[in-house]
N, C-alpha and C. Protein backbone atom coordinates (compact mmCIF):
# COMPACT_ATOMS: atom_id res chain seq x y z
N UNK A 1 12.45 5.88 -10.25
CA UNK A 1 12.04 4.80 -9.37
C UNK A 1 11.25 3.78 -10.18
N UNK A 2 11.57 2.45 -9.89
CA UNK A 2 11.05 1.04 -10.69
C UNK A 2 9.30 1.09 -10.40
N UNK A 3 8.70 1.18 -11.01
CA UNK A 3 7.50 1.27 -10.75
C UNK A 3 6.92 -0.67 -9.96
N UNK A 4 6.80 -0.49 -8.74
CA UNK A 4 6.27 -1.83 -8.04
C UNK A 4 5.52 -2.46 -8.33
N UNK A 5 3.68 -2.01 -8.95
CA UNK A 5 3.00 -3.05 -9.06
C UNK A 5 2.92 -2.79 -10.17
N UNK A 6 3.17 -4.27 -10.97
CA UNK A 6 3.26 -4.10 -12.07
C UNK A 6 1.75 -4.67 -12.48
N UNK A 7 0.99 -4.57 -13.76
CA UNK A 7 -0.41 -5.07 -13.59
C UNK A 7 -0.90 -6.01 -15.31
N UNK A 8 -1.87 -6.61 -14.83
CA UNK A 8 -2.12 -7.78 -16.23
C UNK A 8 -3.59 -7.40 -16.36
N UNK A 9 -4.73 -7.50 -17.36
CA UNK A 9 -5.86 -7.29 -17.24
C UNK A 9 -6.30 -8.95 -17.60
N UNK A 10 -7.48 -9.44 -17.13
CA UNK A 10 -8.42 -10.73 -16.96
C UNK A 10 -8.29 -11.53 -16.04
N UNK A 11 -8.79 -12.59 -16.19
CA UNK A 11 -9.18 -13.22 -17.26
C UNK A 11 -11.01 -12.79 -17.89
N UNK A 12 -11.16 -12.07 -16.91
CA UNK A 12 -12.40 -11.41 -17.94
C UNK A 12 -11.96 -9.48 -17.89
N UNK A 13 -13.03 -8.79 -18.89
CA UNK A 13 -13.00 -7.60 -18.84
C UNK A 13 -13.39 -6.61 -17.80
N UNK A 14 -13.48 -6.97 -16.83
CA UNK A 14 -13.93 -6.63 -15.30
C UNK A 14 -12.78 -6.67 -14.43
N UNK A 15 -11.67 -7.23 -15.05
CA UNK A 15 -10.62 -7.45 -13.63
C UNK A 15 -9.34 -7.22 -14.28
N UNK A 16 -8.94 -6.26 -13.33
CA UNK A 16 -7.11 -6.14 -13.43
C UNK A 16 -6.46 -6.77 -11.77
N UNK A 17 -5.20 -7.15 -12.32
CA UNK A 17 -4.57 -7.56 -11.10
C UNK A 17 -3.22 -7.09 -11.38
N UNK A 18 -3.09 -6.58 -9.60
CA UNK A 18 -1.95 -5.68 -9.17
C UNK A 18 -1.04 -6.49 -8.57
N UNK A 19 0.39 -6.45 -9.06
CA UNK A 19 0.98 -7.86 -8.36
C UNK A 19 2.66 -7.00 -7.96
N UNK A 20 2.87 -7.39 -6.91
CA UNK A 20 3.77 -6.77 -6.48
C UNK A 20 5.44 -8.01 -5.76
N UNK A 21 6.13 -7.79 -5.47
CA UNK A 21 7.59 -8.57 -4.90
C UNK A 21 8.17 -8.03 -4.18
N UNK A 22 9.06 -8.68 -3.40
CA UNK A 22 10.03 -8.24 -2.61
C UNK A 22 9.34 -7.49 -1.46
N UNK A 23 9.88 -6.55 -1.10
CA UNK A 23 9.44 -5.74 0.31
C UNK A 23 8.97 -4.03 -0.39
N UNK A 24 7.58 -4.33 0.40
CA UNK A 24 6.40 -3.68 0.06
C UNK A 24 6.65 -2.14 1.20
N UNK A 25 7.16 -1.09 1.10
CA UNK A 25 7.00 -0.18 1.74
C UNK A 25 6.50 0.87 1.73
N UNK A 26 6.30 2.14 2.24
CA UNK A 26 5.41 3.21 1.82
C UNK A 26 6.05 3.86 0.17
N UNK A 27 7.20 3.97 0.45
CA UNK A 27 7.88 4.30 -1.16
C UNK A 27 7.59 3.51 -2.31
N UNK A 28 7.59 2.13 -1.89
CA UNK A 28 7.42 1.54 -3.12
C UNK A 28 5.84 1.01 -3.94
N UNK A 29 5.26 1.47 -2.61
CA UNK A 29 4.02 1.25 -2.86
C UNK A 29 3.11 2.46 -3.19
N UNK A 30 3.47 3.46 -3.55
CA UNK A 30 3.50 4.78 -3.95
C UNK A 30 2.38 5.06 -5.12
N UNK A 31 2.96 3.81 -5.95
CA UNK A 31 2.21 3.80 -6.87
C UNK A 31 1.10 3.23 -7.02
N UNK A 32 0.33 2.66 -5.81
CA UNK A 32 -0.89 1.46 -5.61
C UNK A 32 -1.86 2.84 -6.51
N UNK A 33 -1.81 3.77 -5.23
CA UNK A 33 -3.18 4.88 -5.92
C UNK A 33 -3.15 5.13 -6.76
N UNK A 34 -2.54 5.45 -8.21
CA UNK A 34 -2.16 5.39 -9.57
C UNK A 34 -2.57 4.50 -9.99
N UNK A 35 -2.19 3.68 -10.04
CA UNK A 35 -2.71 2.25 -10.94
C UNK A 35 -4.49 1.35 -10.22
N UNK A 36 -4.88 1.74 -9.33
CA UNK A 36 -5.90 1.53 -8.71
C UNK A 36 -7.13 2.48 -10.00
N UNK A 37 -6.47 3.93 -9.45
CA UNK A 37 -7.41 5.15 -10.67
C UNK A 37 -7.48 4.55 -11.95
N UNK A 38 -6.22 4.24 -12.55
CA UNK A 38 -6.32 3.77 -13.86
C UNK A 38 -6.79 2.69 -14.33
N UNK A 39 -6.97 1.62 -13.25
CA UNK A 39 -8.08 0.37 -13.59
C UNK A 39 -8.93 0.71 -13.28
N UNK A 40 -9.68 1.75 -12.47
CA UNK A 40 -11.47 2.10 -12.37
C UNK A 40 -11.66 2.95 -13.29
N UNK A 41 -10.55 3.77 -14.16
CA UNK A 41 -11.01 4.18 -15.00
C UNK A 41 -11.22 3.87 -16.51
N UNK A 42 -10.48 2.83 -16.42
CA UNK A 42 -10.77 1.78 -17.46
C UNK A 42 -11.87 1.02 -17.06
N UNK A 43 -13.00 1.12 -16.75
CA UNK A 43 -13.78 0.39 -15.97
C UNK A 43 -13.61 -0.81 -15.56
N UNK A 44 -13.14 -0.95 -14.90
CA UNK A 44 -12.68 -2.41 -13.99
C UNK A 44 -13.37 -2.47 -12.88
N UNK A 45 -14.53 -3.49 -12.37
CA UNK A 45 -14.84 -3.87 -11.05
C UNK A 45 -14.27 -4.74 -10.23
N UNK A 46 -13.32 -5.29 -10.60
CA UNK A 46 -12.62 -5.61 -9.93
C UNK A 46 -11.06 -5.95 -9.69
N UNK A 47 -10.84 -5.24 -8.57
CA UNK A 47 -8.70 -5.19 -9.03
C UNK A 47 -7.98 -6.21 -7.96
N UNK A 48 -7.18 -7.00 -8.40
CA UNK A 48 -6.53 -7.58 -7.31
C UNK A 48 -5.62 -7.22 -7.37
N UNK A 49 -5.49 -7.42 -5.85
CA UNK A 49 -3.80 -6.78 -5.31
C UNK A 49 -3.38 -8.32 -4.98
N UNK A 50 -2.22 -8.99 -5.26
CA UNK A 50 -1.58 -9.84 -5.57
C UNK A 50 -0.64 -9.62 -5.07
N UNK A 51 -0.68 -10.07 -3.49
CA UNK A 51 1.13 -9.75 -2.77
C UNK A 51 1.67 -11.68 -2.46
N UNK A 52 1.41 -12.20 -3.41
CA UNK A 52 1.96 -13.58 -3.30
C UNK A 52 3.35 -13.20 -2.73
N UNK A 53 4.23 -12.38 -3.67
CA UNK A 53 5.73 -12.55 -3.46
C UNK A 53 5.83 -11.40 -3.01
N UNK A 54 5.20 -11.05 -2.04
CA UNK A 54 6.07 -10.11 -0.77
C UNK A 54 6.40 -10.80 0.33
N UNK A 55 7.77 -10.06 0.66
CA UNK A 55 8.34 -10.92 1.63
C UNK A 55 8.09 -9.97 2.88
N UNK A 56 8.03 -8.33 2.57
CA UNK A 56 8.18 -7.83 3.63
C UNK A 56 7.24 -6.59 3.81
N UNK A 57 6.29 -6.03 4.50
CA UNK A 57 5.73 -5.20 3.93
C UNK A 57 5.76 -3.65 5.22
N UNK A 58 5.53 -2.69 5.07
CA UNK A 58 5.60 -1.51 6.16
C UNK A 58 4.42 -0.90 6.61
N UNK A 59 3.97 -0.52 7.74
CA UNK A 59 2.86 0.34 7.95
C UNK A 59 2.11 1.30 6.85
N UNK A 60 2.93 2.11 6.24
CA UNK A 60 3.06 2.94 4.88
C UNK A 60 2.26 1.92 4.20
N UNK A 61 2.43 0.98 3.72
CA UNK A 61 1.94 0.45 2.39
C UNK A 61 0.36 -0.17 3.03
N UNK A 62 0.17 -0.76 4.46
CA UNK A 62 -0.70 -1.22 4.95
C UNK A 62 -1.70 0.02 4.50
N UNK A 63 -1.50 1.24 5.29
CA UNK A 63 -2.47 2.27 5.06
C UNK A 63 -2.69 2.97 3.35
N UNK A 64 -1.62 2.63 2.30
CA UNK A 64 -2.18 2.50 1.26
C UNK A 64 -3.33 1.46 0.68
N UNK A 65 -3.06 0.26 0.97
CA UNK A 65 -3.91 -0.69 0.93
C UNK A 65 -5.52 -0.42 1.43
N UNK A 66 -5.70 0.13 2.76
CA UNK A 66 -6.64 0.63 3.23
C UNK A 66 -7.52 2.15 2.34
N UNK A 67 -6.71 2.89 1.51
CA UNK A 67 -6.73 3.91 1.14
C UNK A 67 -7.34 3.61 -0.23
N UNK A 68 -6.60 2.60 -0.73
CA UNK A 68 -7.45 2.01 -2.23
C UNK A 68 -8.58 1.21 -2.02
N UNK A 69 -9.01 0.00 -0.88
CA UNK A 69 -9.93 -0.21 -0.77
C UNK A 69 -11.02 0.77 -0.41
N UNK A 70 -10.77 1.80 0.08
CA UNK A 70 -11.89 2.40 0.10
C UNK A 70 -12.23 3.50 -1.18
N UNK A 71 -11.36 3.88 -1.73
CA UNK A 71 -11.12 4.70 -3.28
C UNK A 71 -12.20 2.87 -3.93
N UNK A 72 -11.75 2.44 -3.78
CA UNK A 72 -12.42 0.70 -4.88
C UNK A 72 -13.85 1.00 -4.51
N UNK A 73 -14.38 0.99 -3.19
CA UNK A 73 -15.44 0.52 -3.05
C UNK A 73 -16.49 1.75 -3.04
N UNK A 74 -16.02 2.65 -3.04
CA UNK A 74 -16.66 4.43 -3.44
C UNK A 74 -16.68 4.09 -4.75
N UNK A 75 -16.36 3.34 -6.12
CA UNK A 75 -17.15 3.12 -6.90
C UNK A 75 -17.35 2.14 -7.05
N UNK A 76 -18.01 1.04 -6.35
CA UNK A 76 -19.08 0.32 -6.56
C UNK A 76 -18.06 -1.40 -6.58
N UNK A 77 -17.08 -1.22 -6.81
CA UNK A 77 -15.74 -2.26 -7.18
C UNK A 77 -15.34 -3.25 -6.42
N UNK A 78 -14.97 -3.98 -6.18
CA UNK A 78 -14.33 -5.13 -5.13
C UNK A 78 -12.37 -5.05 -5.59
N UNK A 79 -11.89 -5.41 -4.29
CA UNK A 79 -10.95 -5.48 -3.97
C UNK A 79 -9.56 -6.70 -3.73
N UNK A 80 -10.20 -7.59 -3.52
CA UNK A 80 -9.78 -8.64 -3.39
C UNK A 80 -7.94 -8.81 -2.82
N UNK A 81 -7.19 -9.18 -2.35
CA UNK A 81 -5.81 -9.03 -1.98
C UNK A 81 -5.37 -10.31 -1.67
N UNK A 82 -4.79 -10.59 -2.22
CA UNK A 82 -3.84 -12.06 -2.74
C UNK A 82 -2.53 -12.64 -1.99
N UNK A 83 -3.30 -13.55 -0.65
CA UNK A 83 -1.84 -13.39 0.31
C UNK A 83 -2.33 -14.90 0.49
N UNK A 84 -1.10 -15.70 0.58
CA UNK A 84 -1.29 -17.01 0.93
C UNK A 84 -1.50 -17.71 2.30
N UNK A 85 -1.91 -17.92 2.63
CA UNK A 85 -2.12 -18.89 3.76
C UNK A 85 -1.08 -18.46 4.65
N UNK A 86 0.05 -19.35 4.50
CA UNK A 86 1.44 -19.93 5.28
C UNK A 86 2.49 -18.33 5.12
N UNK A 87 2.11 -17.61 4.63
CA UNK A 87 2.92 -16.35 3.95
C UNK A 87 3.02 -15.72 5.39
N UNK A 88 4.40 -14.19 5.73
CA UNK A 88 4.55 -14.09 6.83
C UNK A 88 3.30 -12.60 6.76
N UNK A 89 3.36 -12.48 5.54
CA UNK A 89 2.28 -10.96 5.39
C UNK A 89 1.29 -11.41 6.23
N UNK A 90 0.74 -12.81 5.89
CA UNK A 90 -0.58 -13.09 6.06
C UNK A 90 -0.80 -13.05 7.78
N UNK A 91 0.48 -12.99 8.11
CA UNK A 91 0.30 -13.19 9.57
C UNK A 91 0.11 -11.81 10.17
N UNK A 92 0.97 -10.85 9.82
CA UNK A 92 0.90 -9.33 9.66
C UNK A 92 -0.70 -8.89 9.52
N UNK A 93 -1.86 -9.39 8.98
CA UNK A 93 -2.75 -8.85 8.48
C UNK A 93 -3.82 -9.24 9.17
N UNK A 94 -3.50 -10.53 10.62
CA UNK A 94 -4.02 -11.40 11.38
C UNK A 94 -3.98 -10.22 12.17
N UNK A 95 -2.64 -10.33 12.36
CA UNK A 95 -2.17 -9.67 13.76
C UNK A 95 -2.79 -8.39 13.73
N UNK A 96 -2.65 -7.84 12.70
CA UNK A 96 -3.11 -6.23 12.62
C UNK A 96 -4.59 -6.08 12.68
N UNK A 97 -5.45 -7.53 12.46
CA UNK A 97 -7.03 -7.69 11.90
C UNK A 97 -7.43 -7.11 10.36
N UNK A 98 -6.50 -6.68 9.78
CA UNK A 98 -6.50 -6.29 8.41
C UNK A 98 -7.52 -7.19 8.05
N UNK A 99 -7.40 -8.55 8.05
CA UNK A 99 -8.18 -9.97 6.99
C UNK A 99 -9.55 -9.32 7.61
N UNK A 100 -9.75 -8.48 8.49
CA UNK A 100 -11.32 -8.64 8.74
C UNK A 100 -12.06 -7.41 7.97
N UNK A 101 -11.05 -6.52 8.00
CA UNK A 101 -11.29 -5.36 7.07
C UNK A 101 -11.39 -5.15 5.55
N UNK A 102 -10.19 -5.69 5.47
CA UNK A 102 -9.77 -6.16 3.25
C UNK A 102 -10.14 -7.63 3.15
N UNK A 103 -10.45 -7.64 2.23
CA UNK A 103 -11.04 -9.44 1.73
C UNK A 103 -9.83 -10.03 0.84
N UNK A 104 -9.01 -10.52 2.24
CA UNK A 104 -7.92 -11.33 1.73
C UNK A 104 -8.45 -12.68 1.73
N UNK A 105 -8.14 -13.37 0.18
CA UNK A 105 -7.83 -14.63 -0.26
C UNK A 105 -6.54 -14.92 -0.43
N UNK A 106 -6.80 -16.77 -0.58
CA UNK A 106 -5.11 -17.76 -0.74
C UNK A 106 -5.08 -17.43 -1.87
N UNK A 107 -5.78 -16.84 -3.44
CA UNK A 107 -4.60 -17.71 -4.82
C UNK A 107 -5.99 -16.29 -5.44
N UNK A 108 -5.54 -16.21 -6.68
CA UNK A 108 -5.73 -15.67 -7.42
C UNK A 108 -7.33 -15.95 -8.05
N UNK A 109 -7.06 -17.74 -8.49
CA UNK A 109 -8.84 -18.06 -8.61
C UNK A 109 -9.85 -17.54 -7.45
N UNK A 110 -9.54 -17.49 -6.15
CA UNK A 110 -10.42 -17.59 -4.93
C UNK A 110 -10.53 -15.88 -5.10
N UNK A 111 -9.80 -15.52 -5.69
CA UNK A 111 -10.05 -14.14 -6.08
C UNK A 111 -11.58 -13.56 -6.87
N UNK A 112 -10.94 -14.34 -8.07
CA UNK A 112 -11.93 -14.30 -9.16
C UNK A 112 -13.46 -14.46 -8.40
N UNK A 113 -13.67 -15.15 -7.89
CA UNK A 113 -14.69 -16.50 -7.12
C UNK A 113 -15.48 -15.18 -5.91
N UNK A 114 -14.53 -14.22 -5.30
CA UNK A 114 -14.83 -13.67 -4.37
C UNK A 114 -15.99 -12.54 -4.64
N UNK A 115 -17.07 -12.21 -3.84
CA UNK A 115 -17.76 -11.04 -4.46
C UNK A 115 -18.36 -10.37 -2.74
């Protein structure tokens, strides 16, 4: 299986970002908790999840999302999740109240910026 989020470290030594495409489901998102461990254990305080280019996402992956923010913030870390404005996720995350729970930003800088 194609491993989904694929990940970049910076622009400082504190931050990895998790960036994912296409349609986000419990299978493919499998690997969030993996790569979440492995940027806090590289000491990273802060990881973004970067779903710019998801088009589609599943309950499954919602409650992973929920599952790493709280794995993030049990050590001390921020979370940040990368959904645009006008995006249909973003509406998904309205609807669900997700945005009040995870600290979704529009863009990647507003990321950085977020604490």
């Amino acid at each position: 299986m194609q491993e989904k989020f694929r990940f970049e470290d910076g622009p400082d030594d504190a931050t990895r970002t998790l960036a994912s495409s296409g349609d986000l489901d419990s299978a493919a998102a499998g690997n969030l908790s993996g790569r979440v461990e492995q940027a806090l254990a590289a000491g990273k305080r802060r990881v973004i999840v970067d779903l710019t280019d998801v088009a589609f996402i599943e309950t499954g992956a919602l409650n992973q999302l929920l599952d790493a923010n709280a794995r993030v913030a049990r050590f001390g870390a921020q979370m940040p999740i990368v959904i645009p404005r006008d995006s249909r996720i973003r509406r998904v995350f309205s609807i669900t109240r997700l945005d009040r729970v995870l600290k979704v930003v529009e863009s990647r800088q507003e990321a950085l910026l977020a604490s």
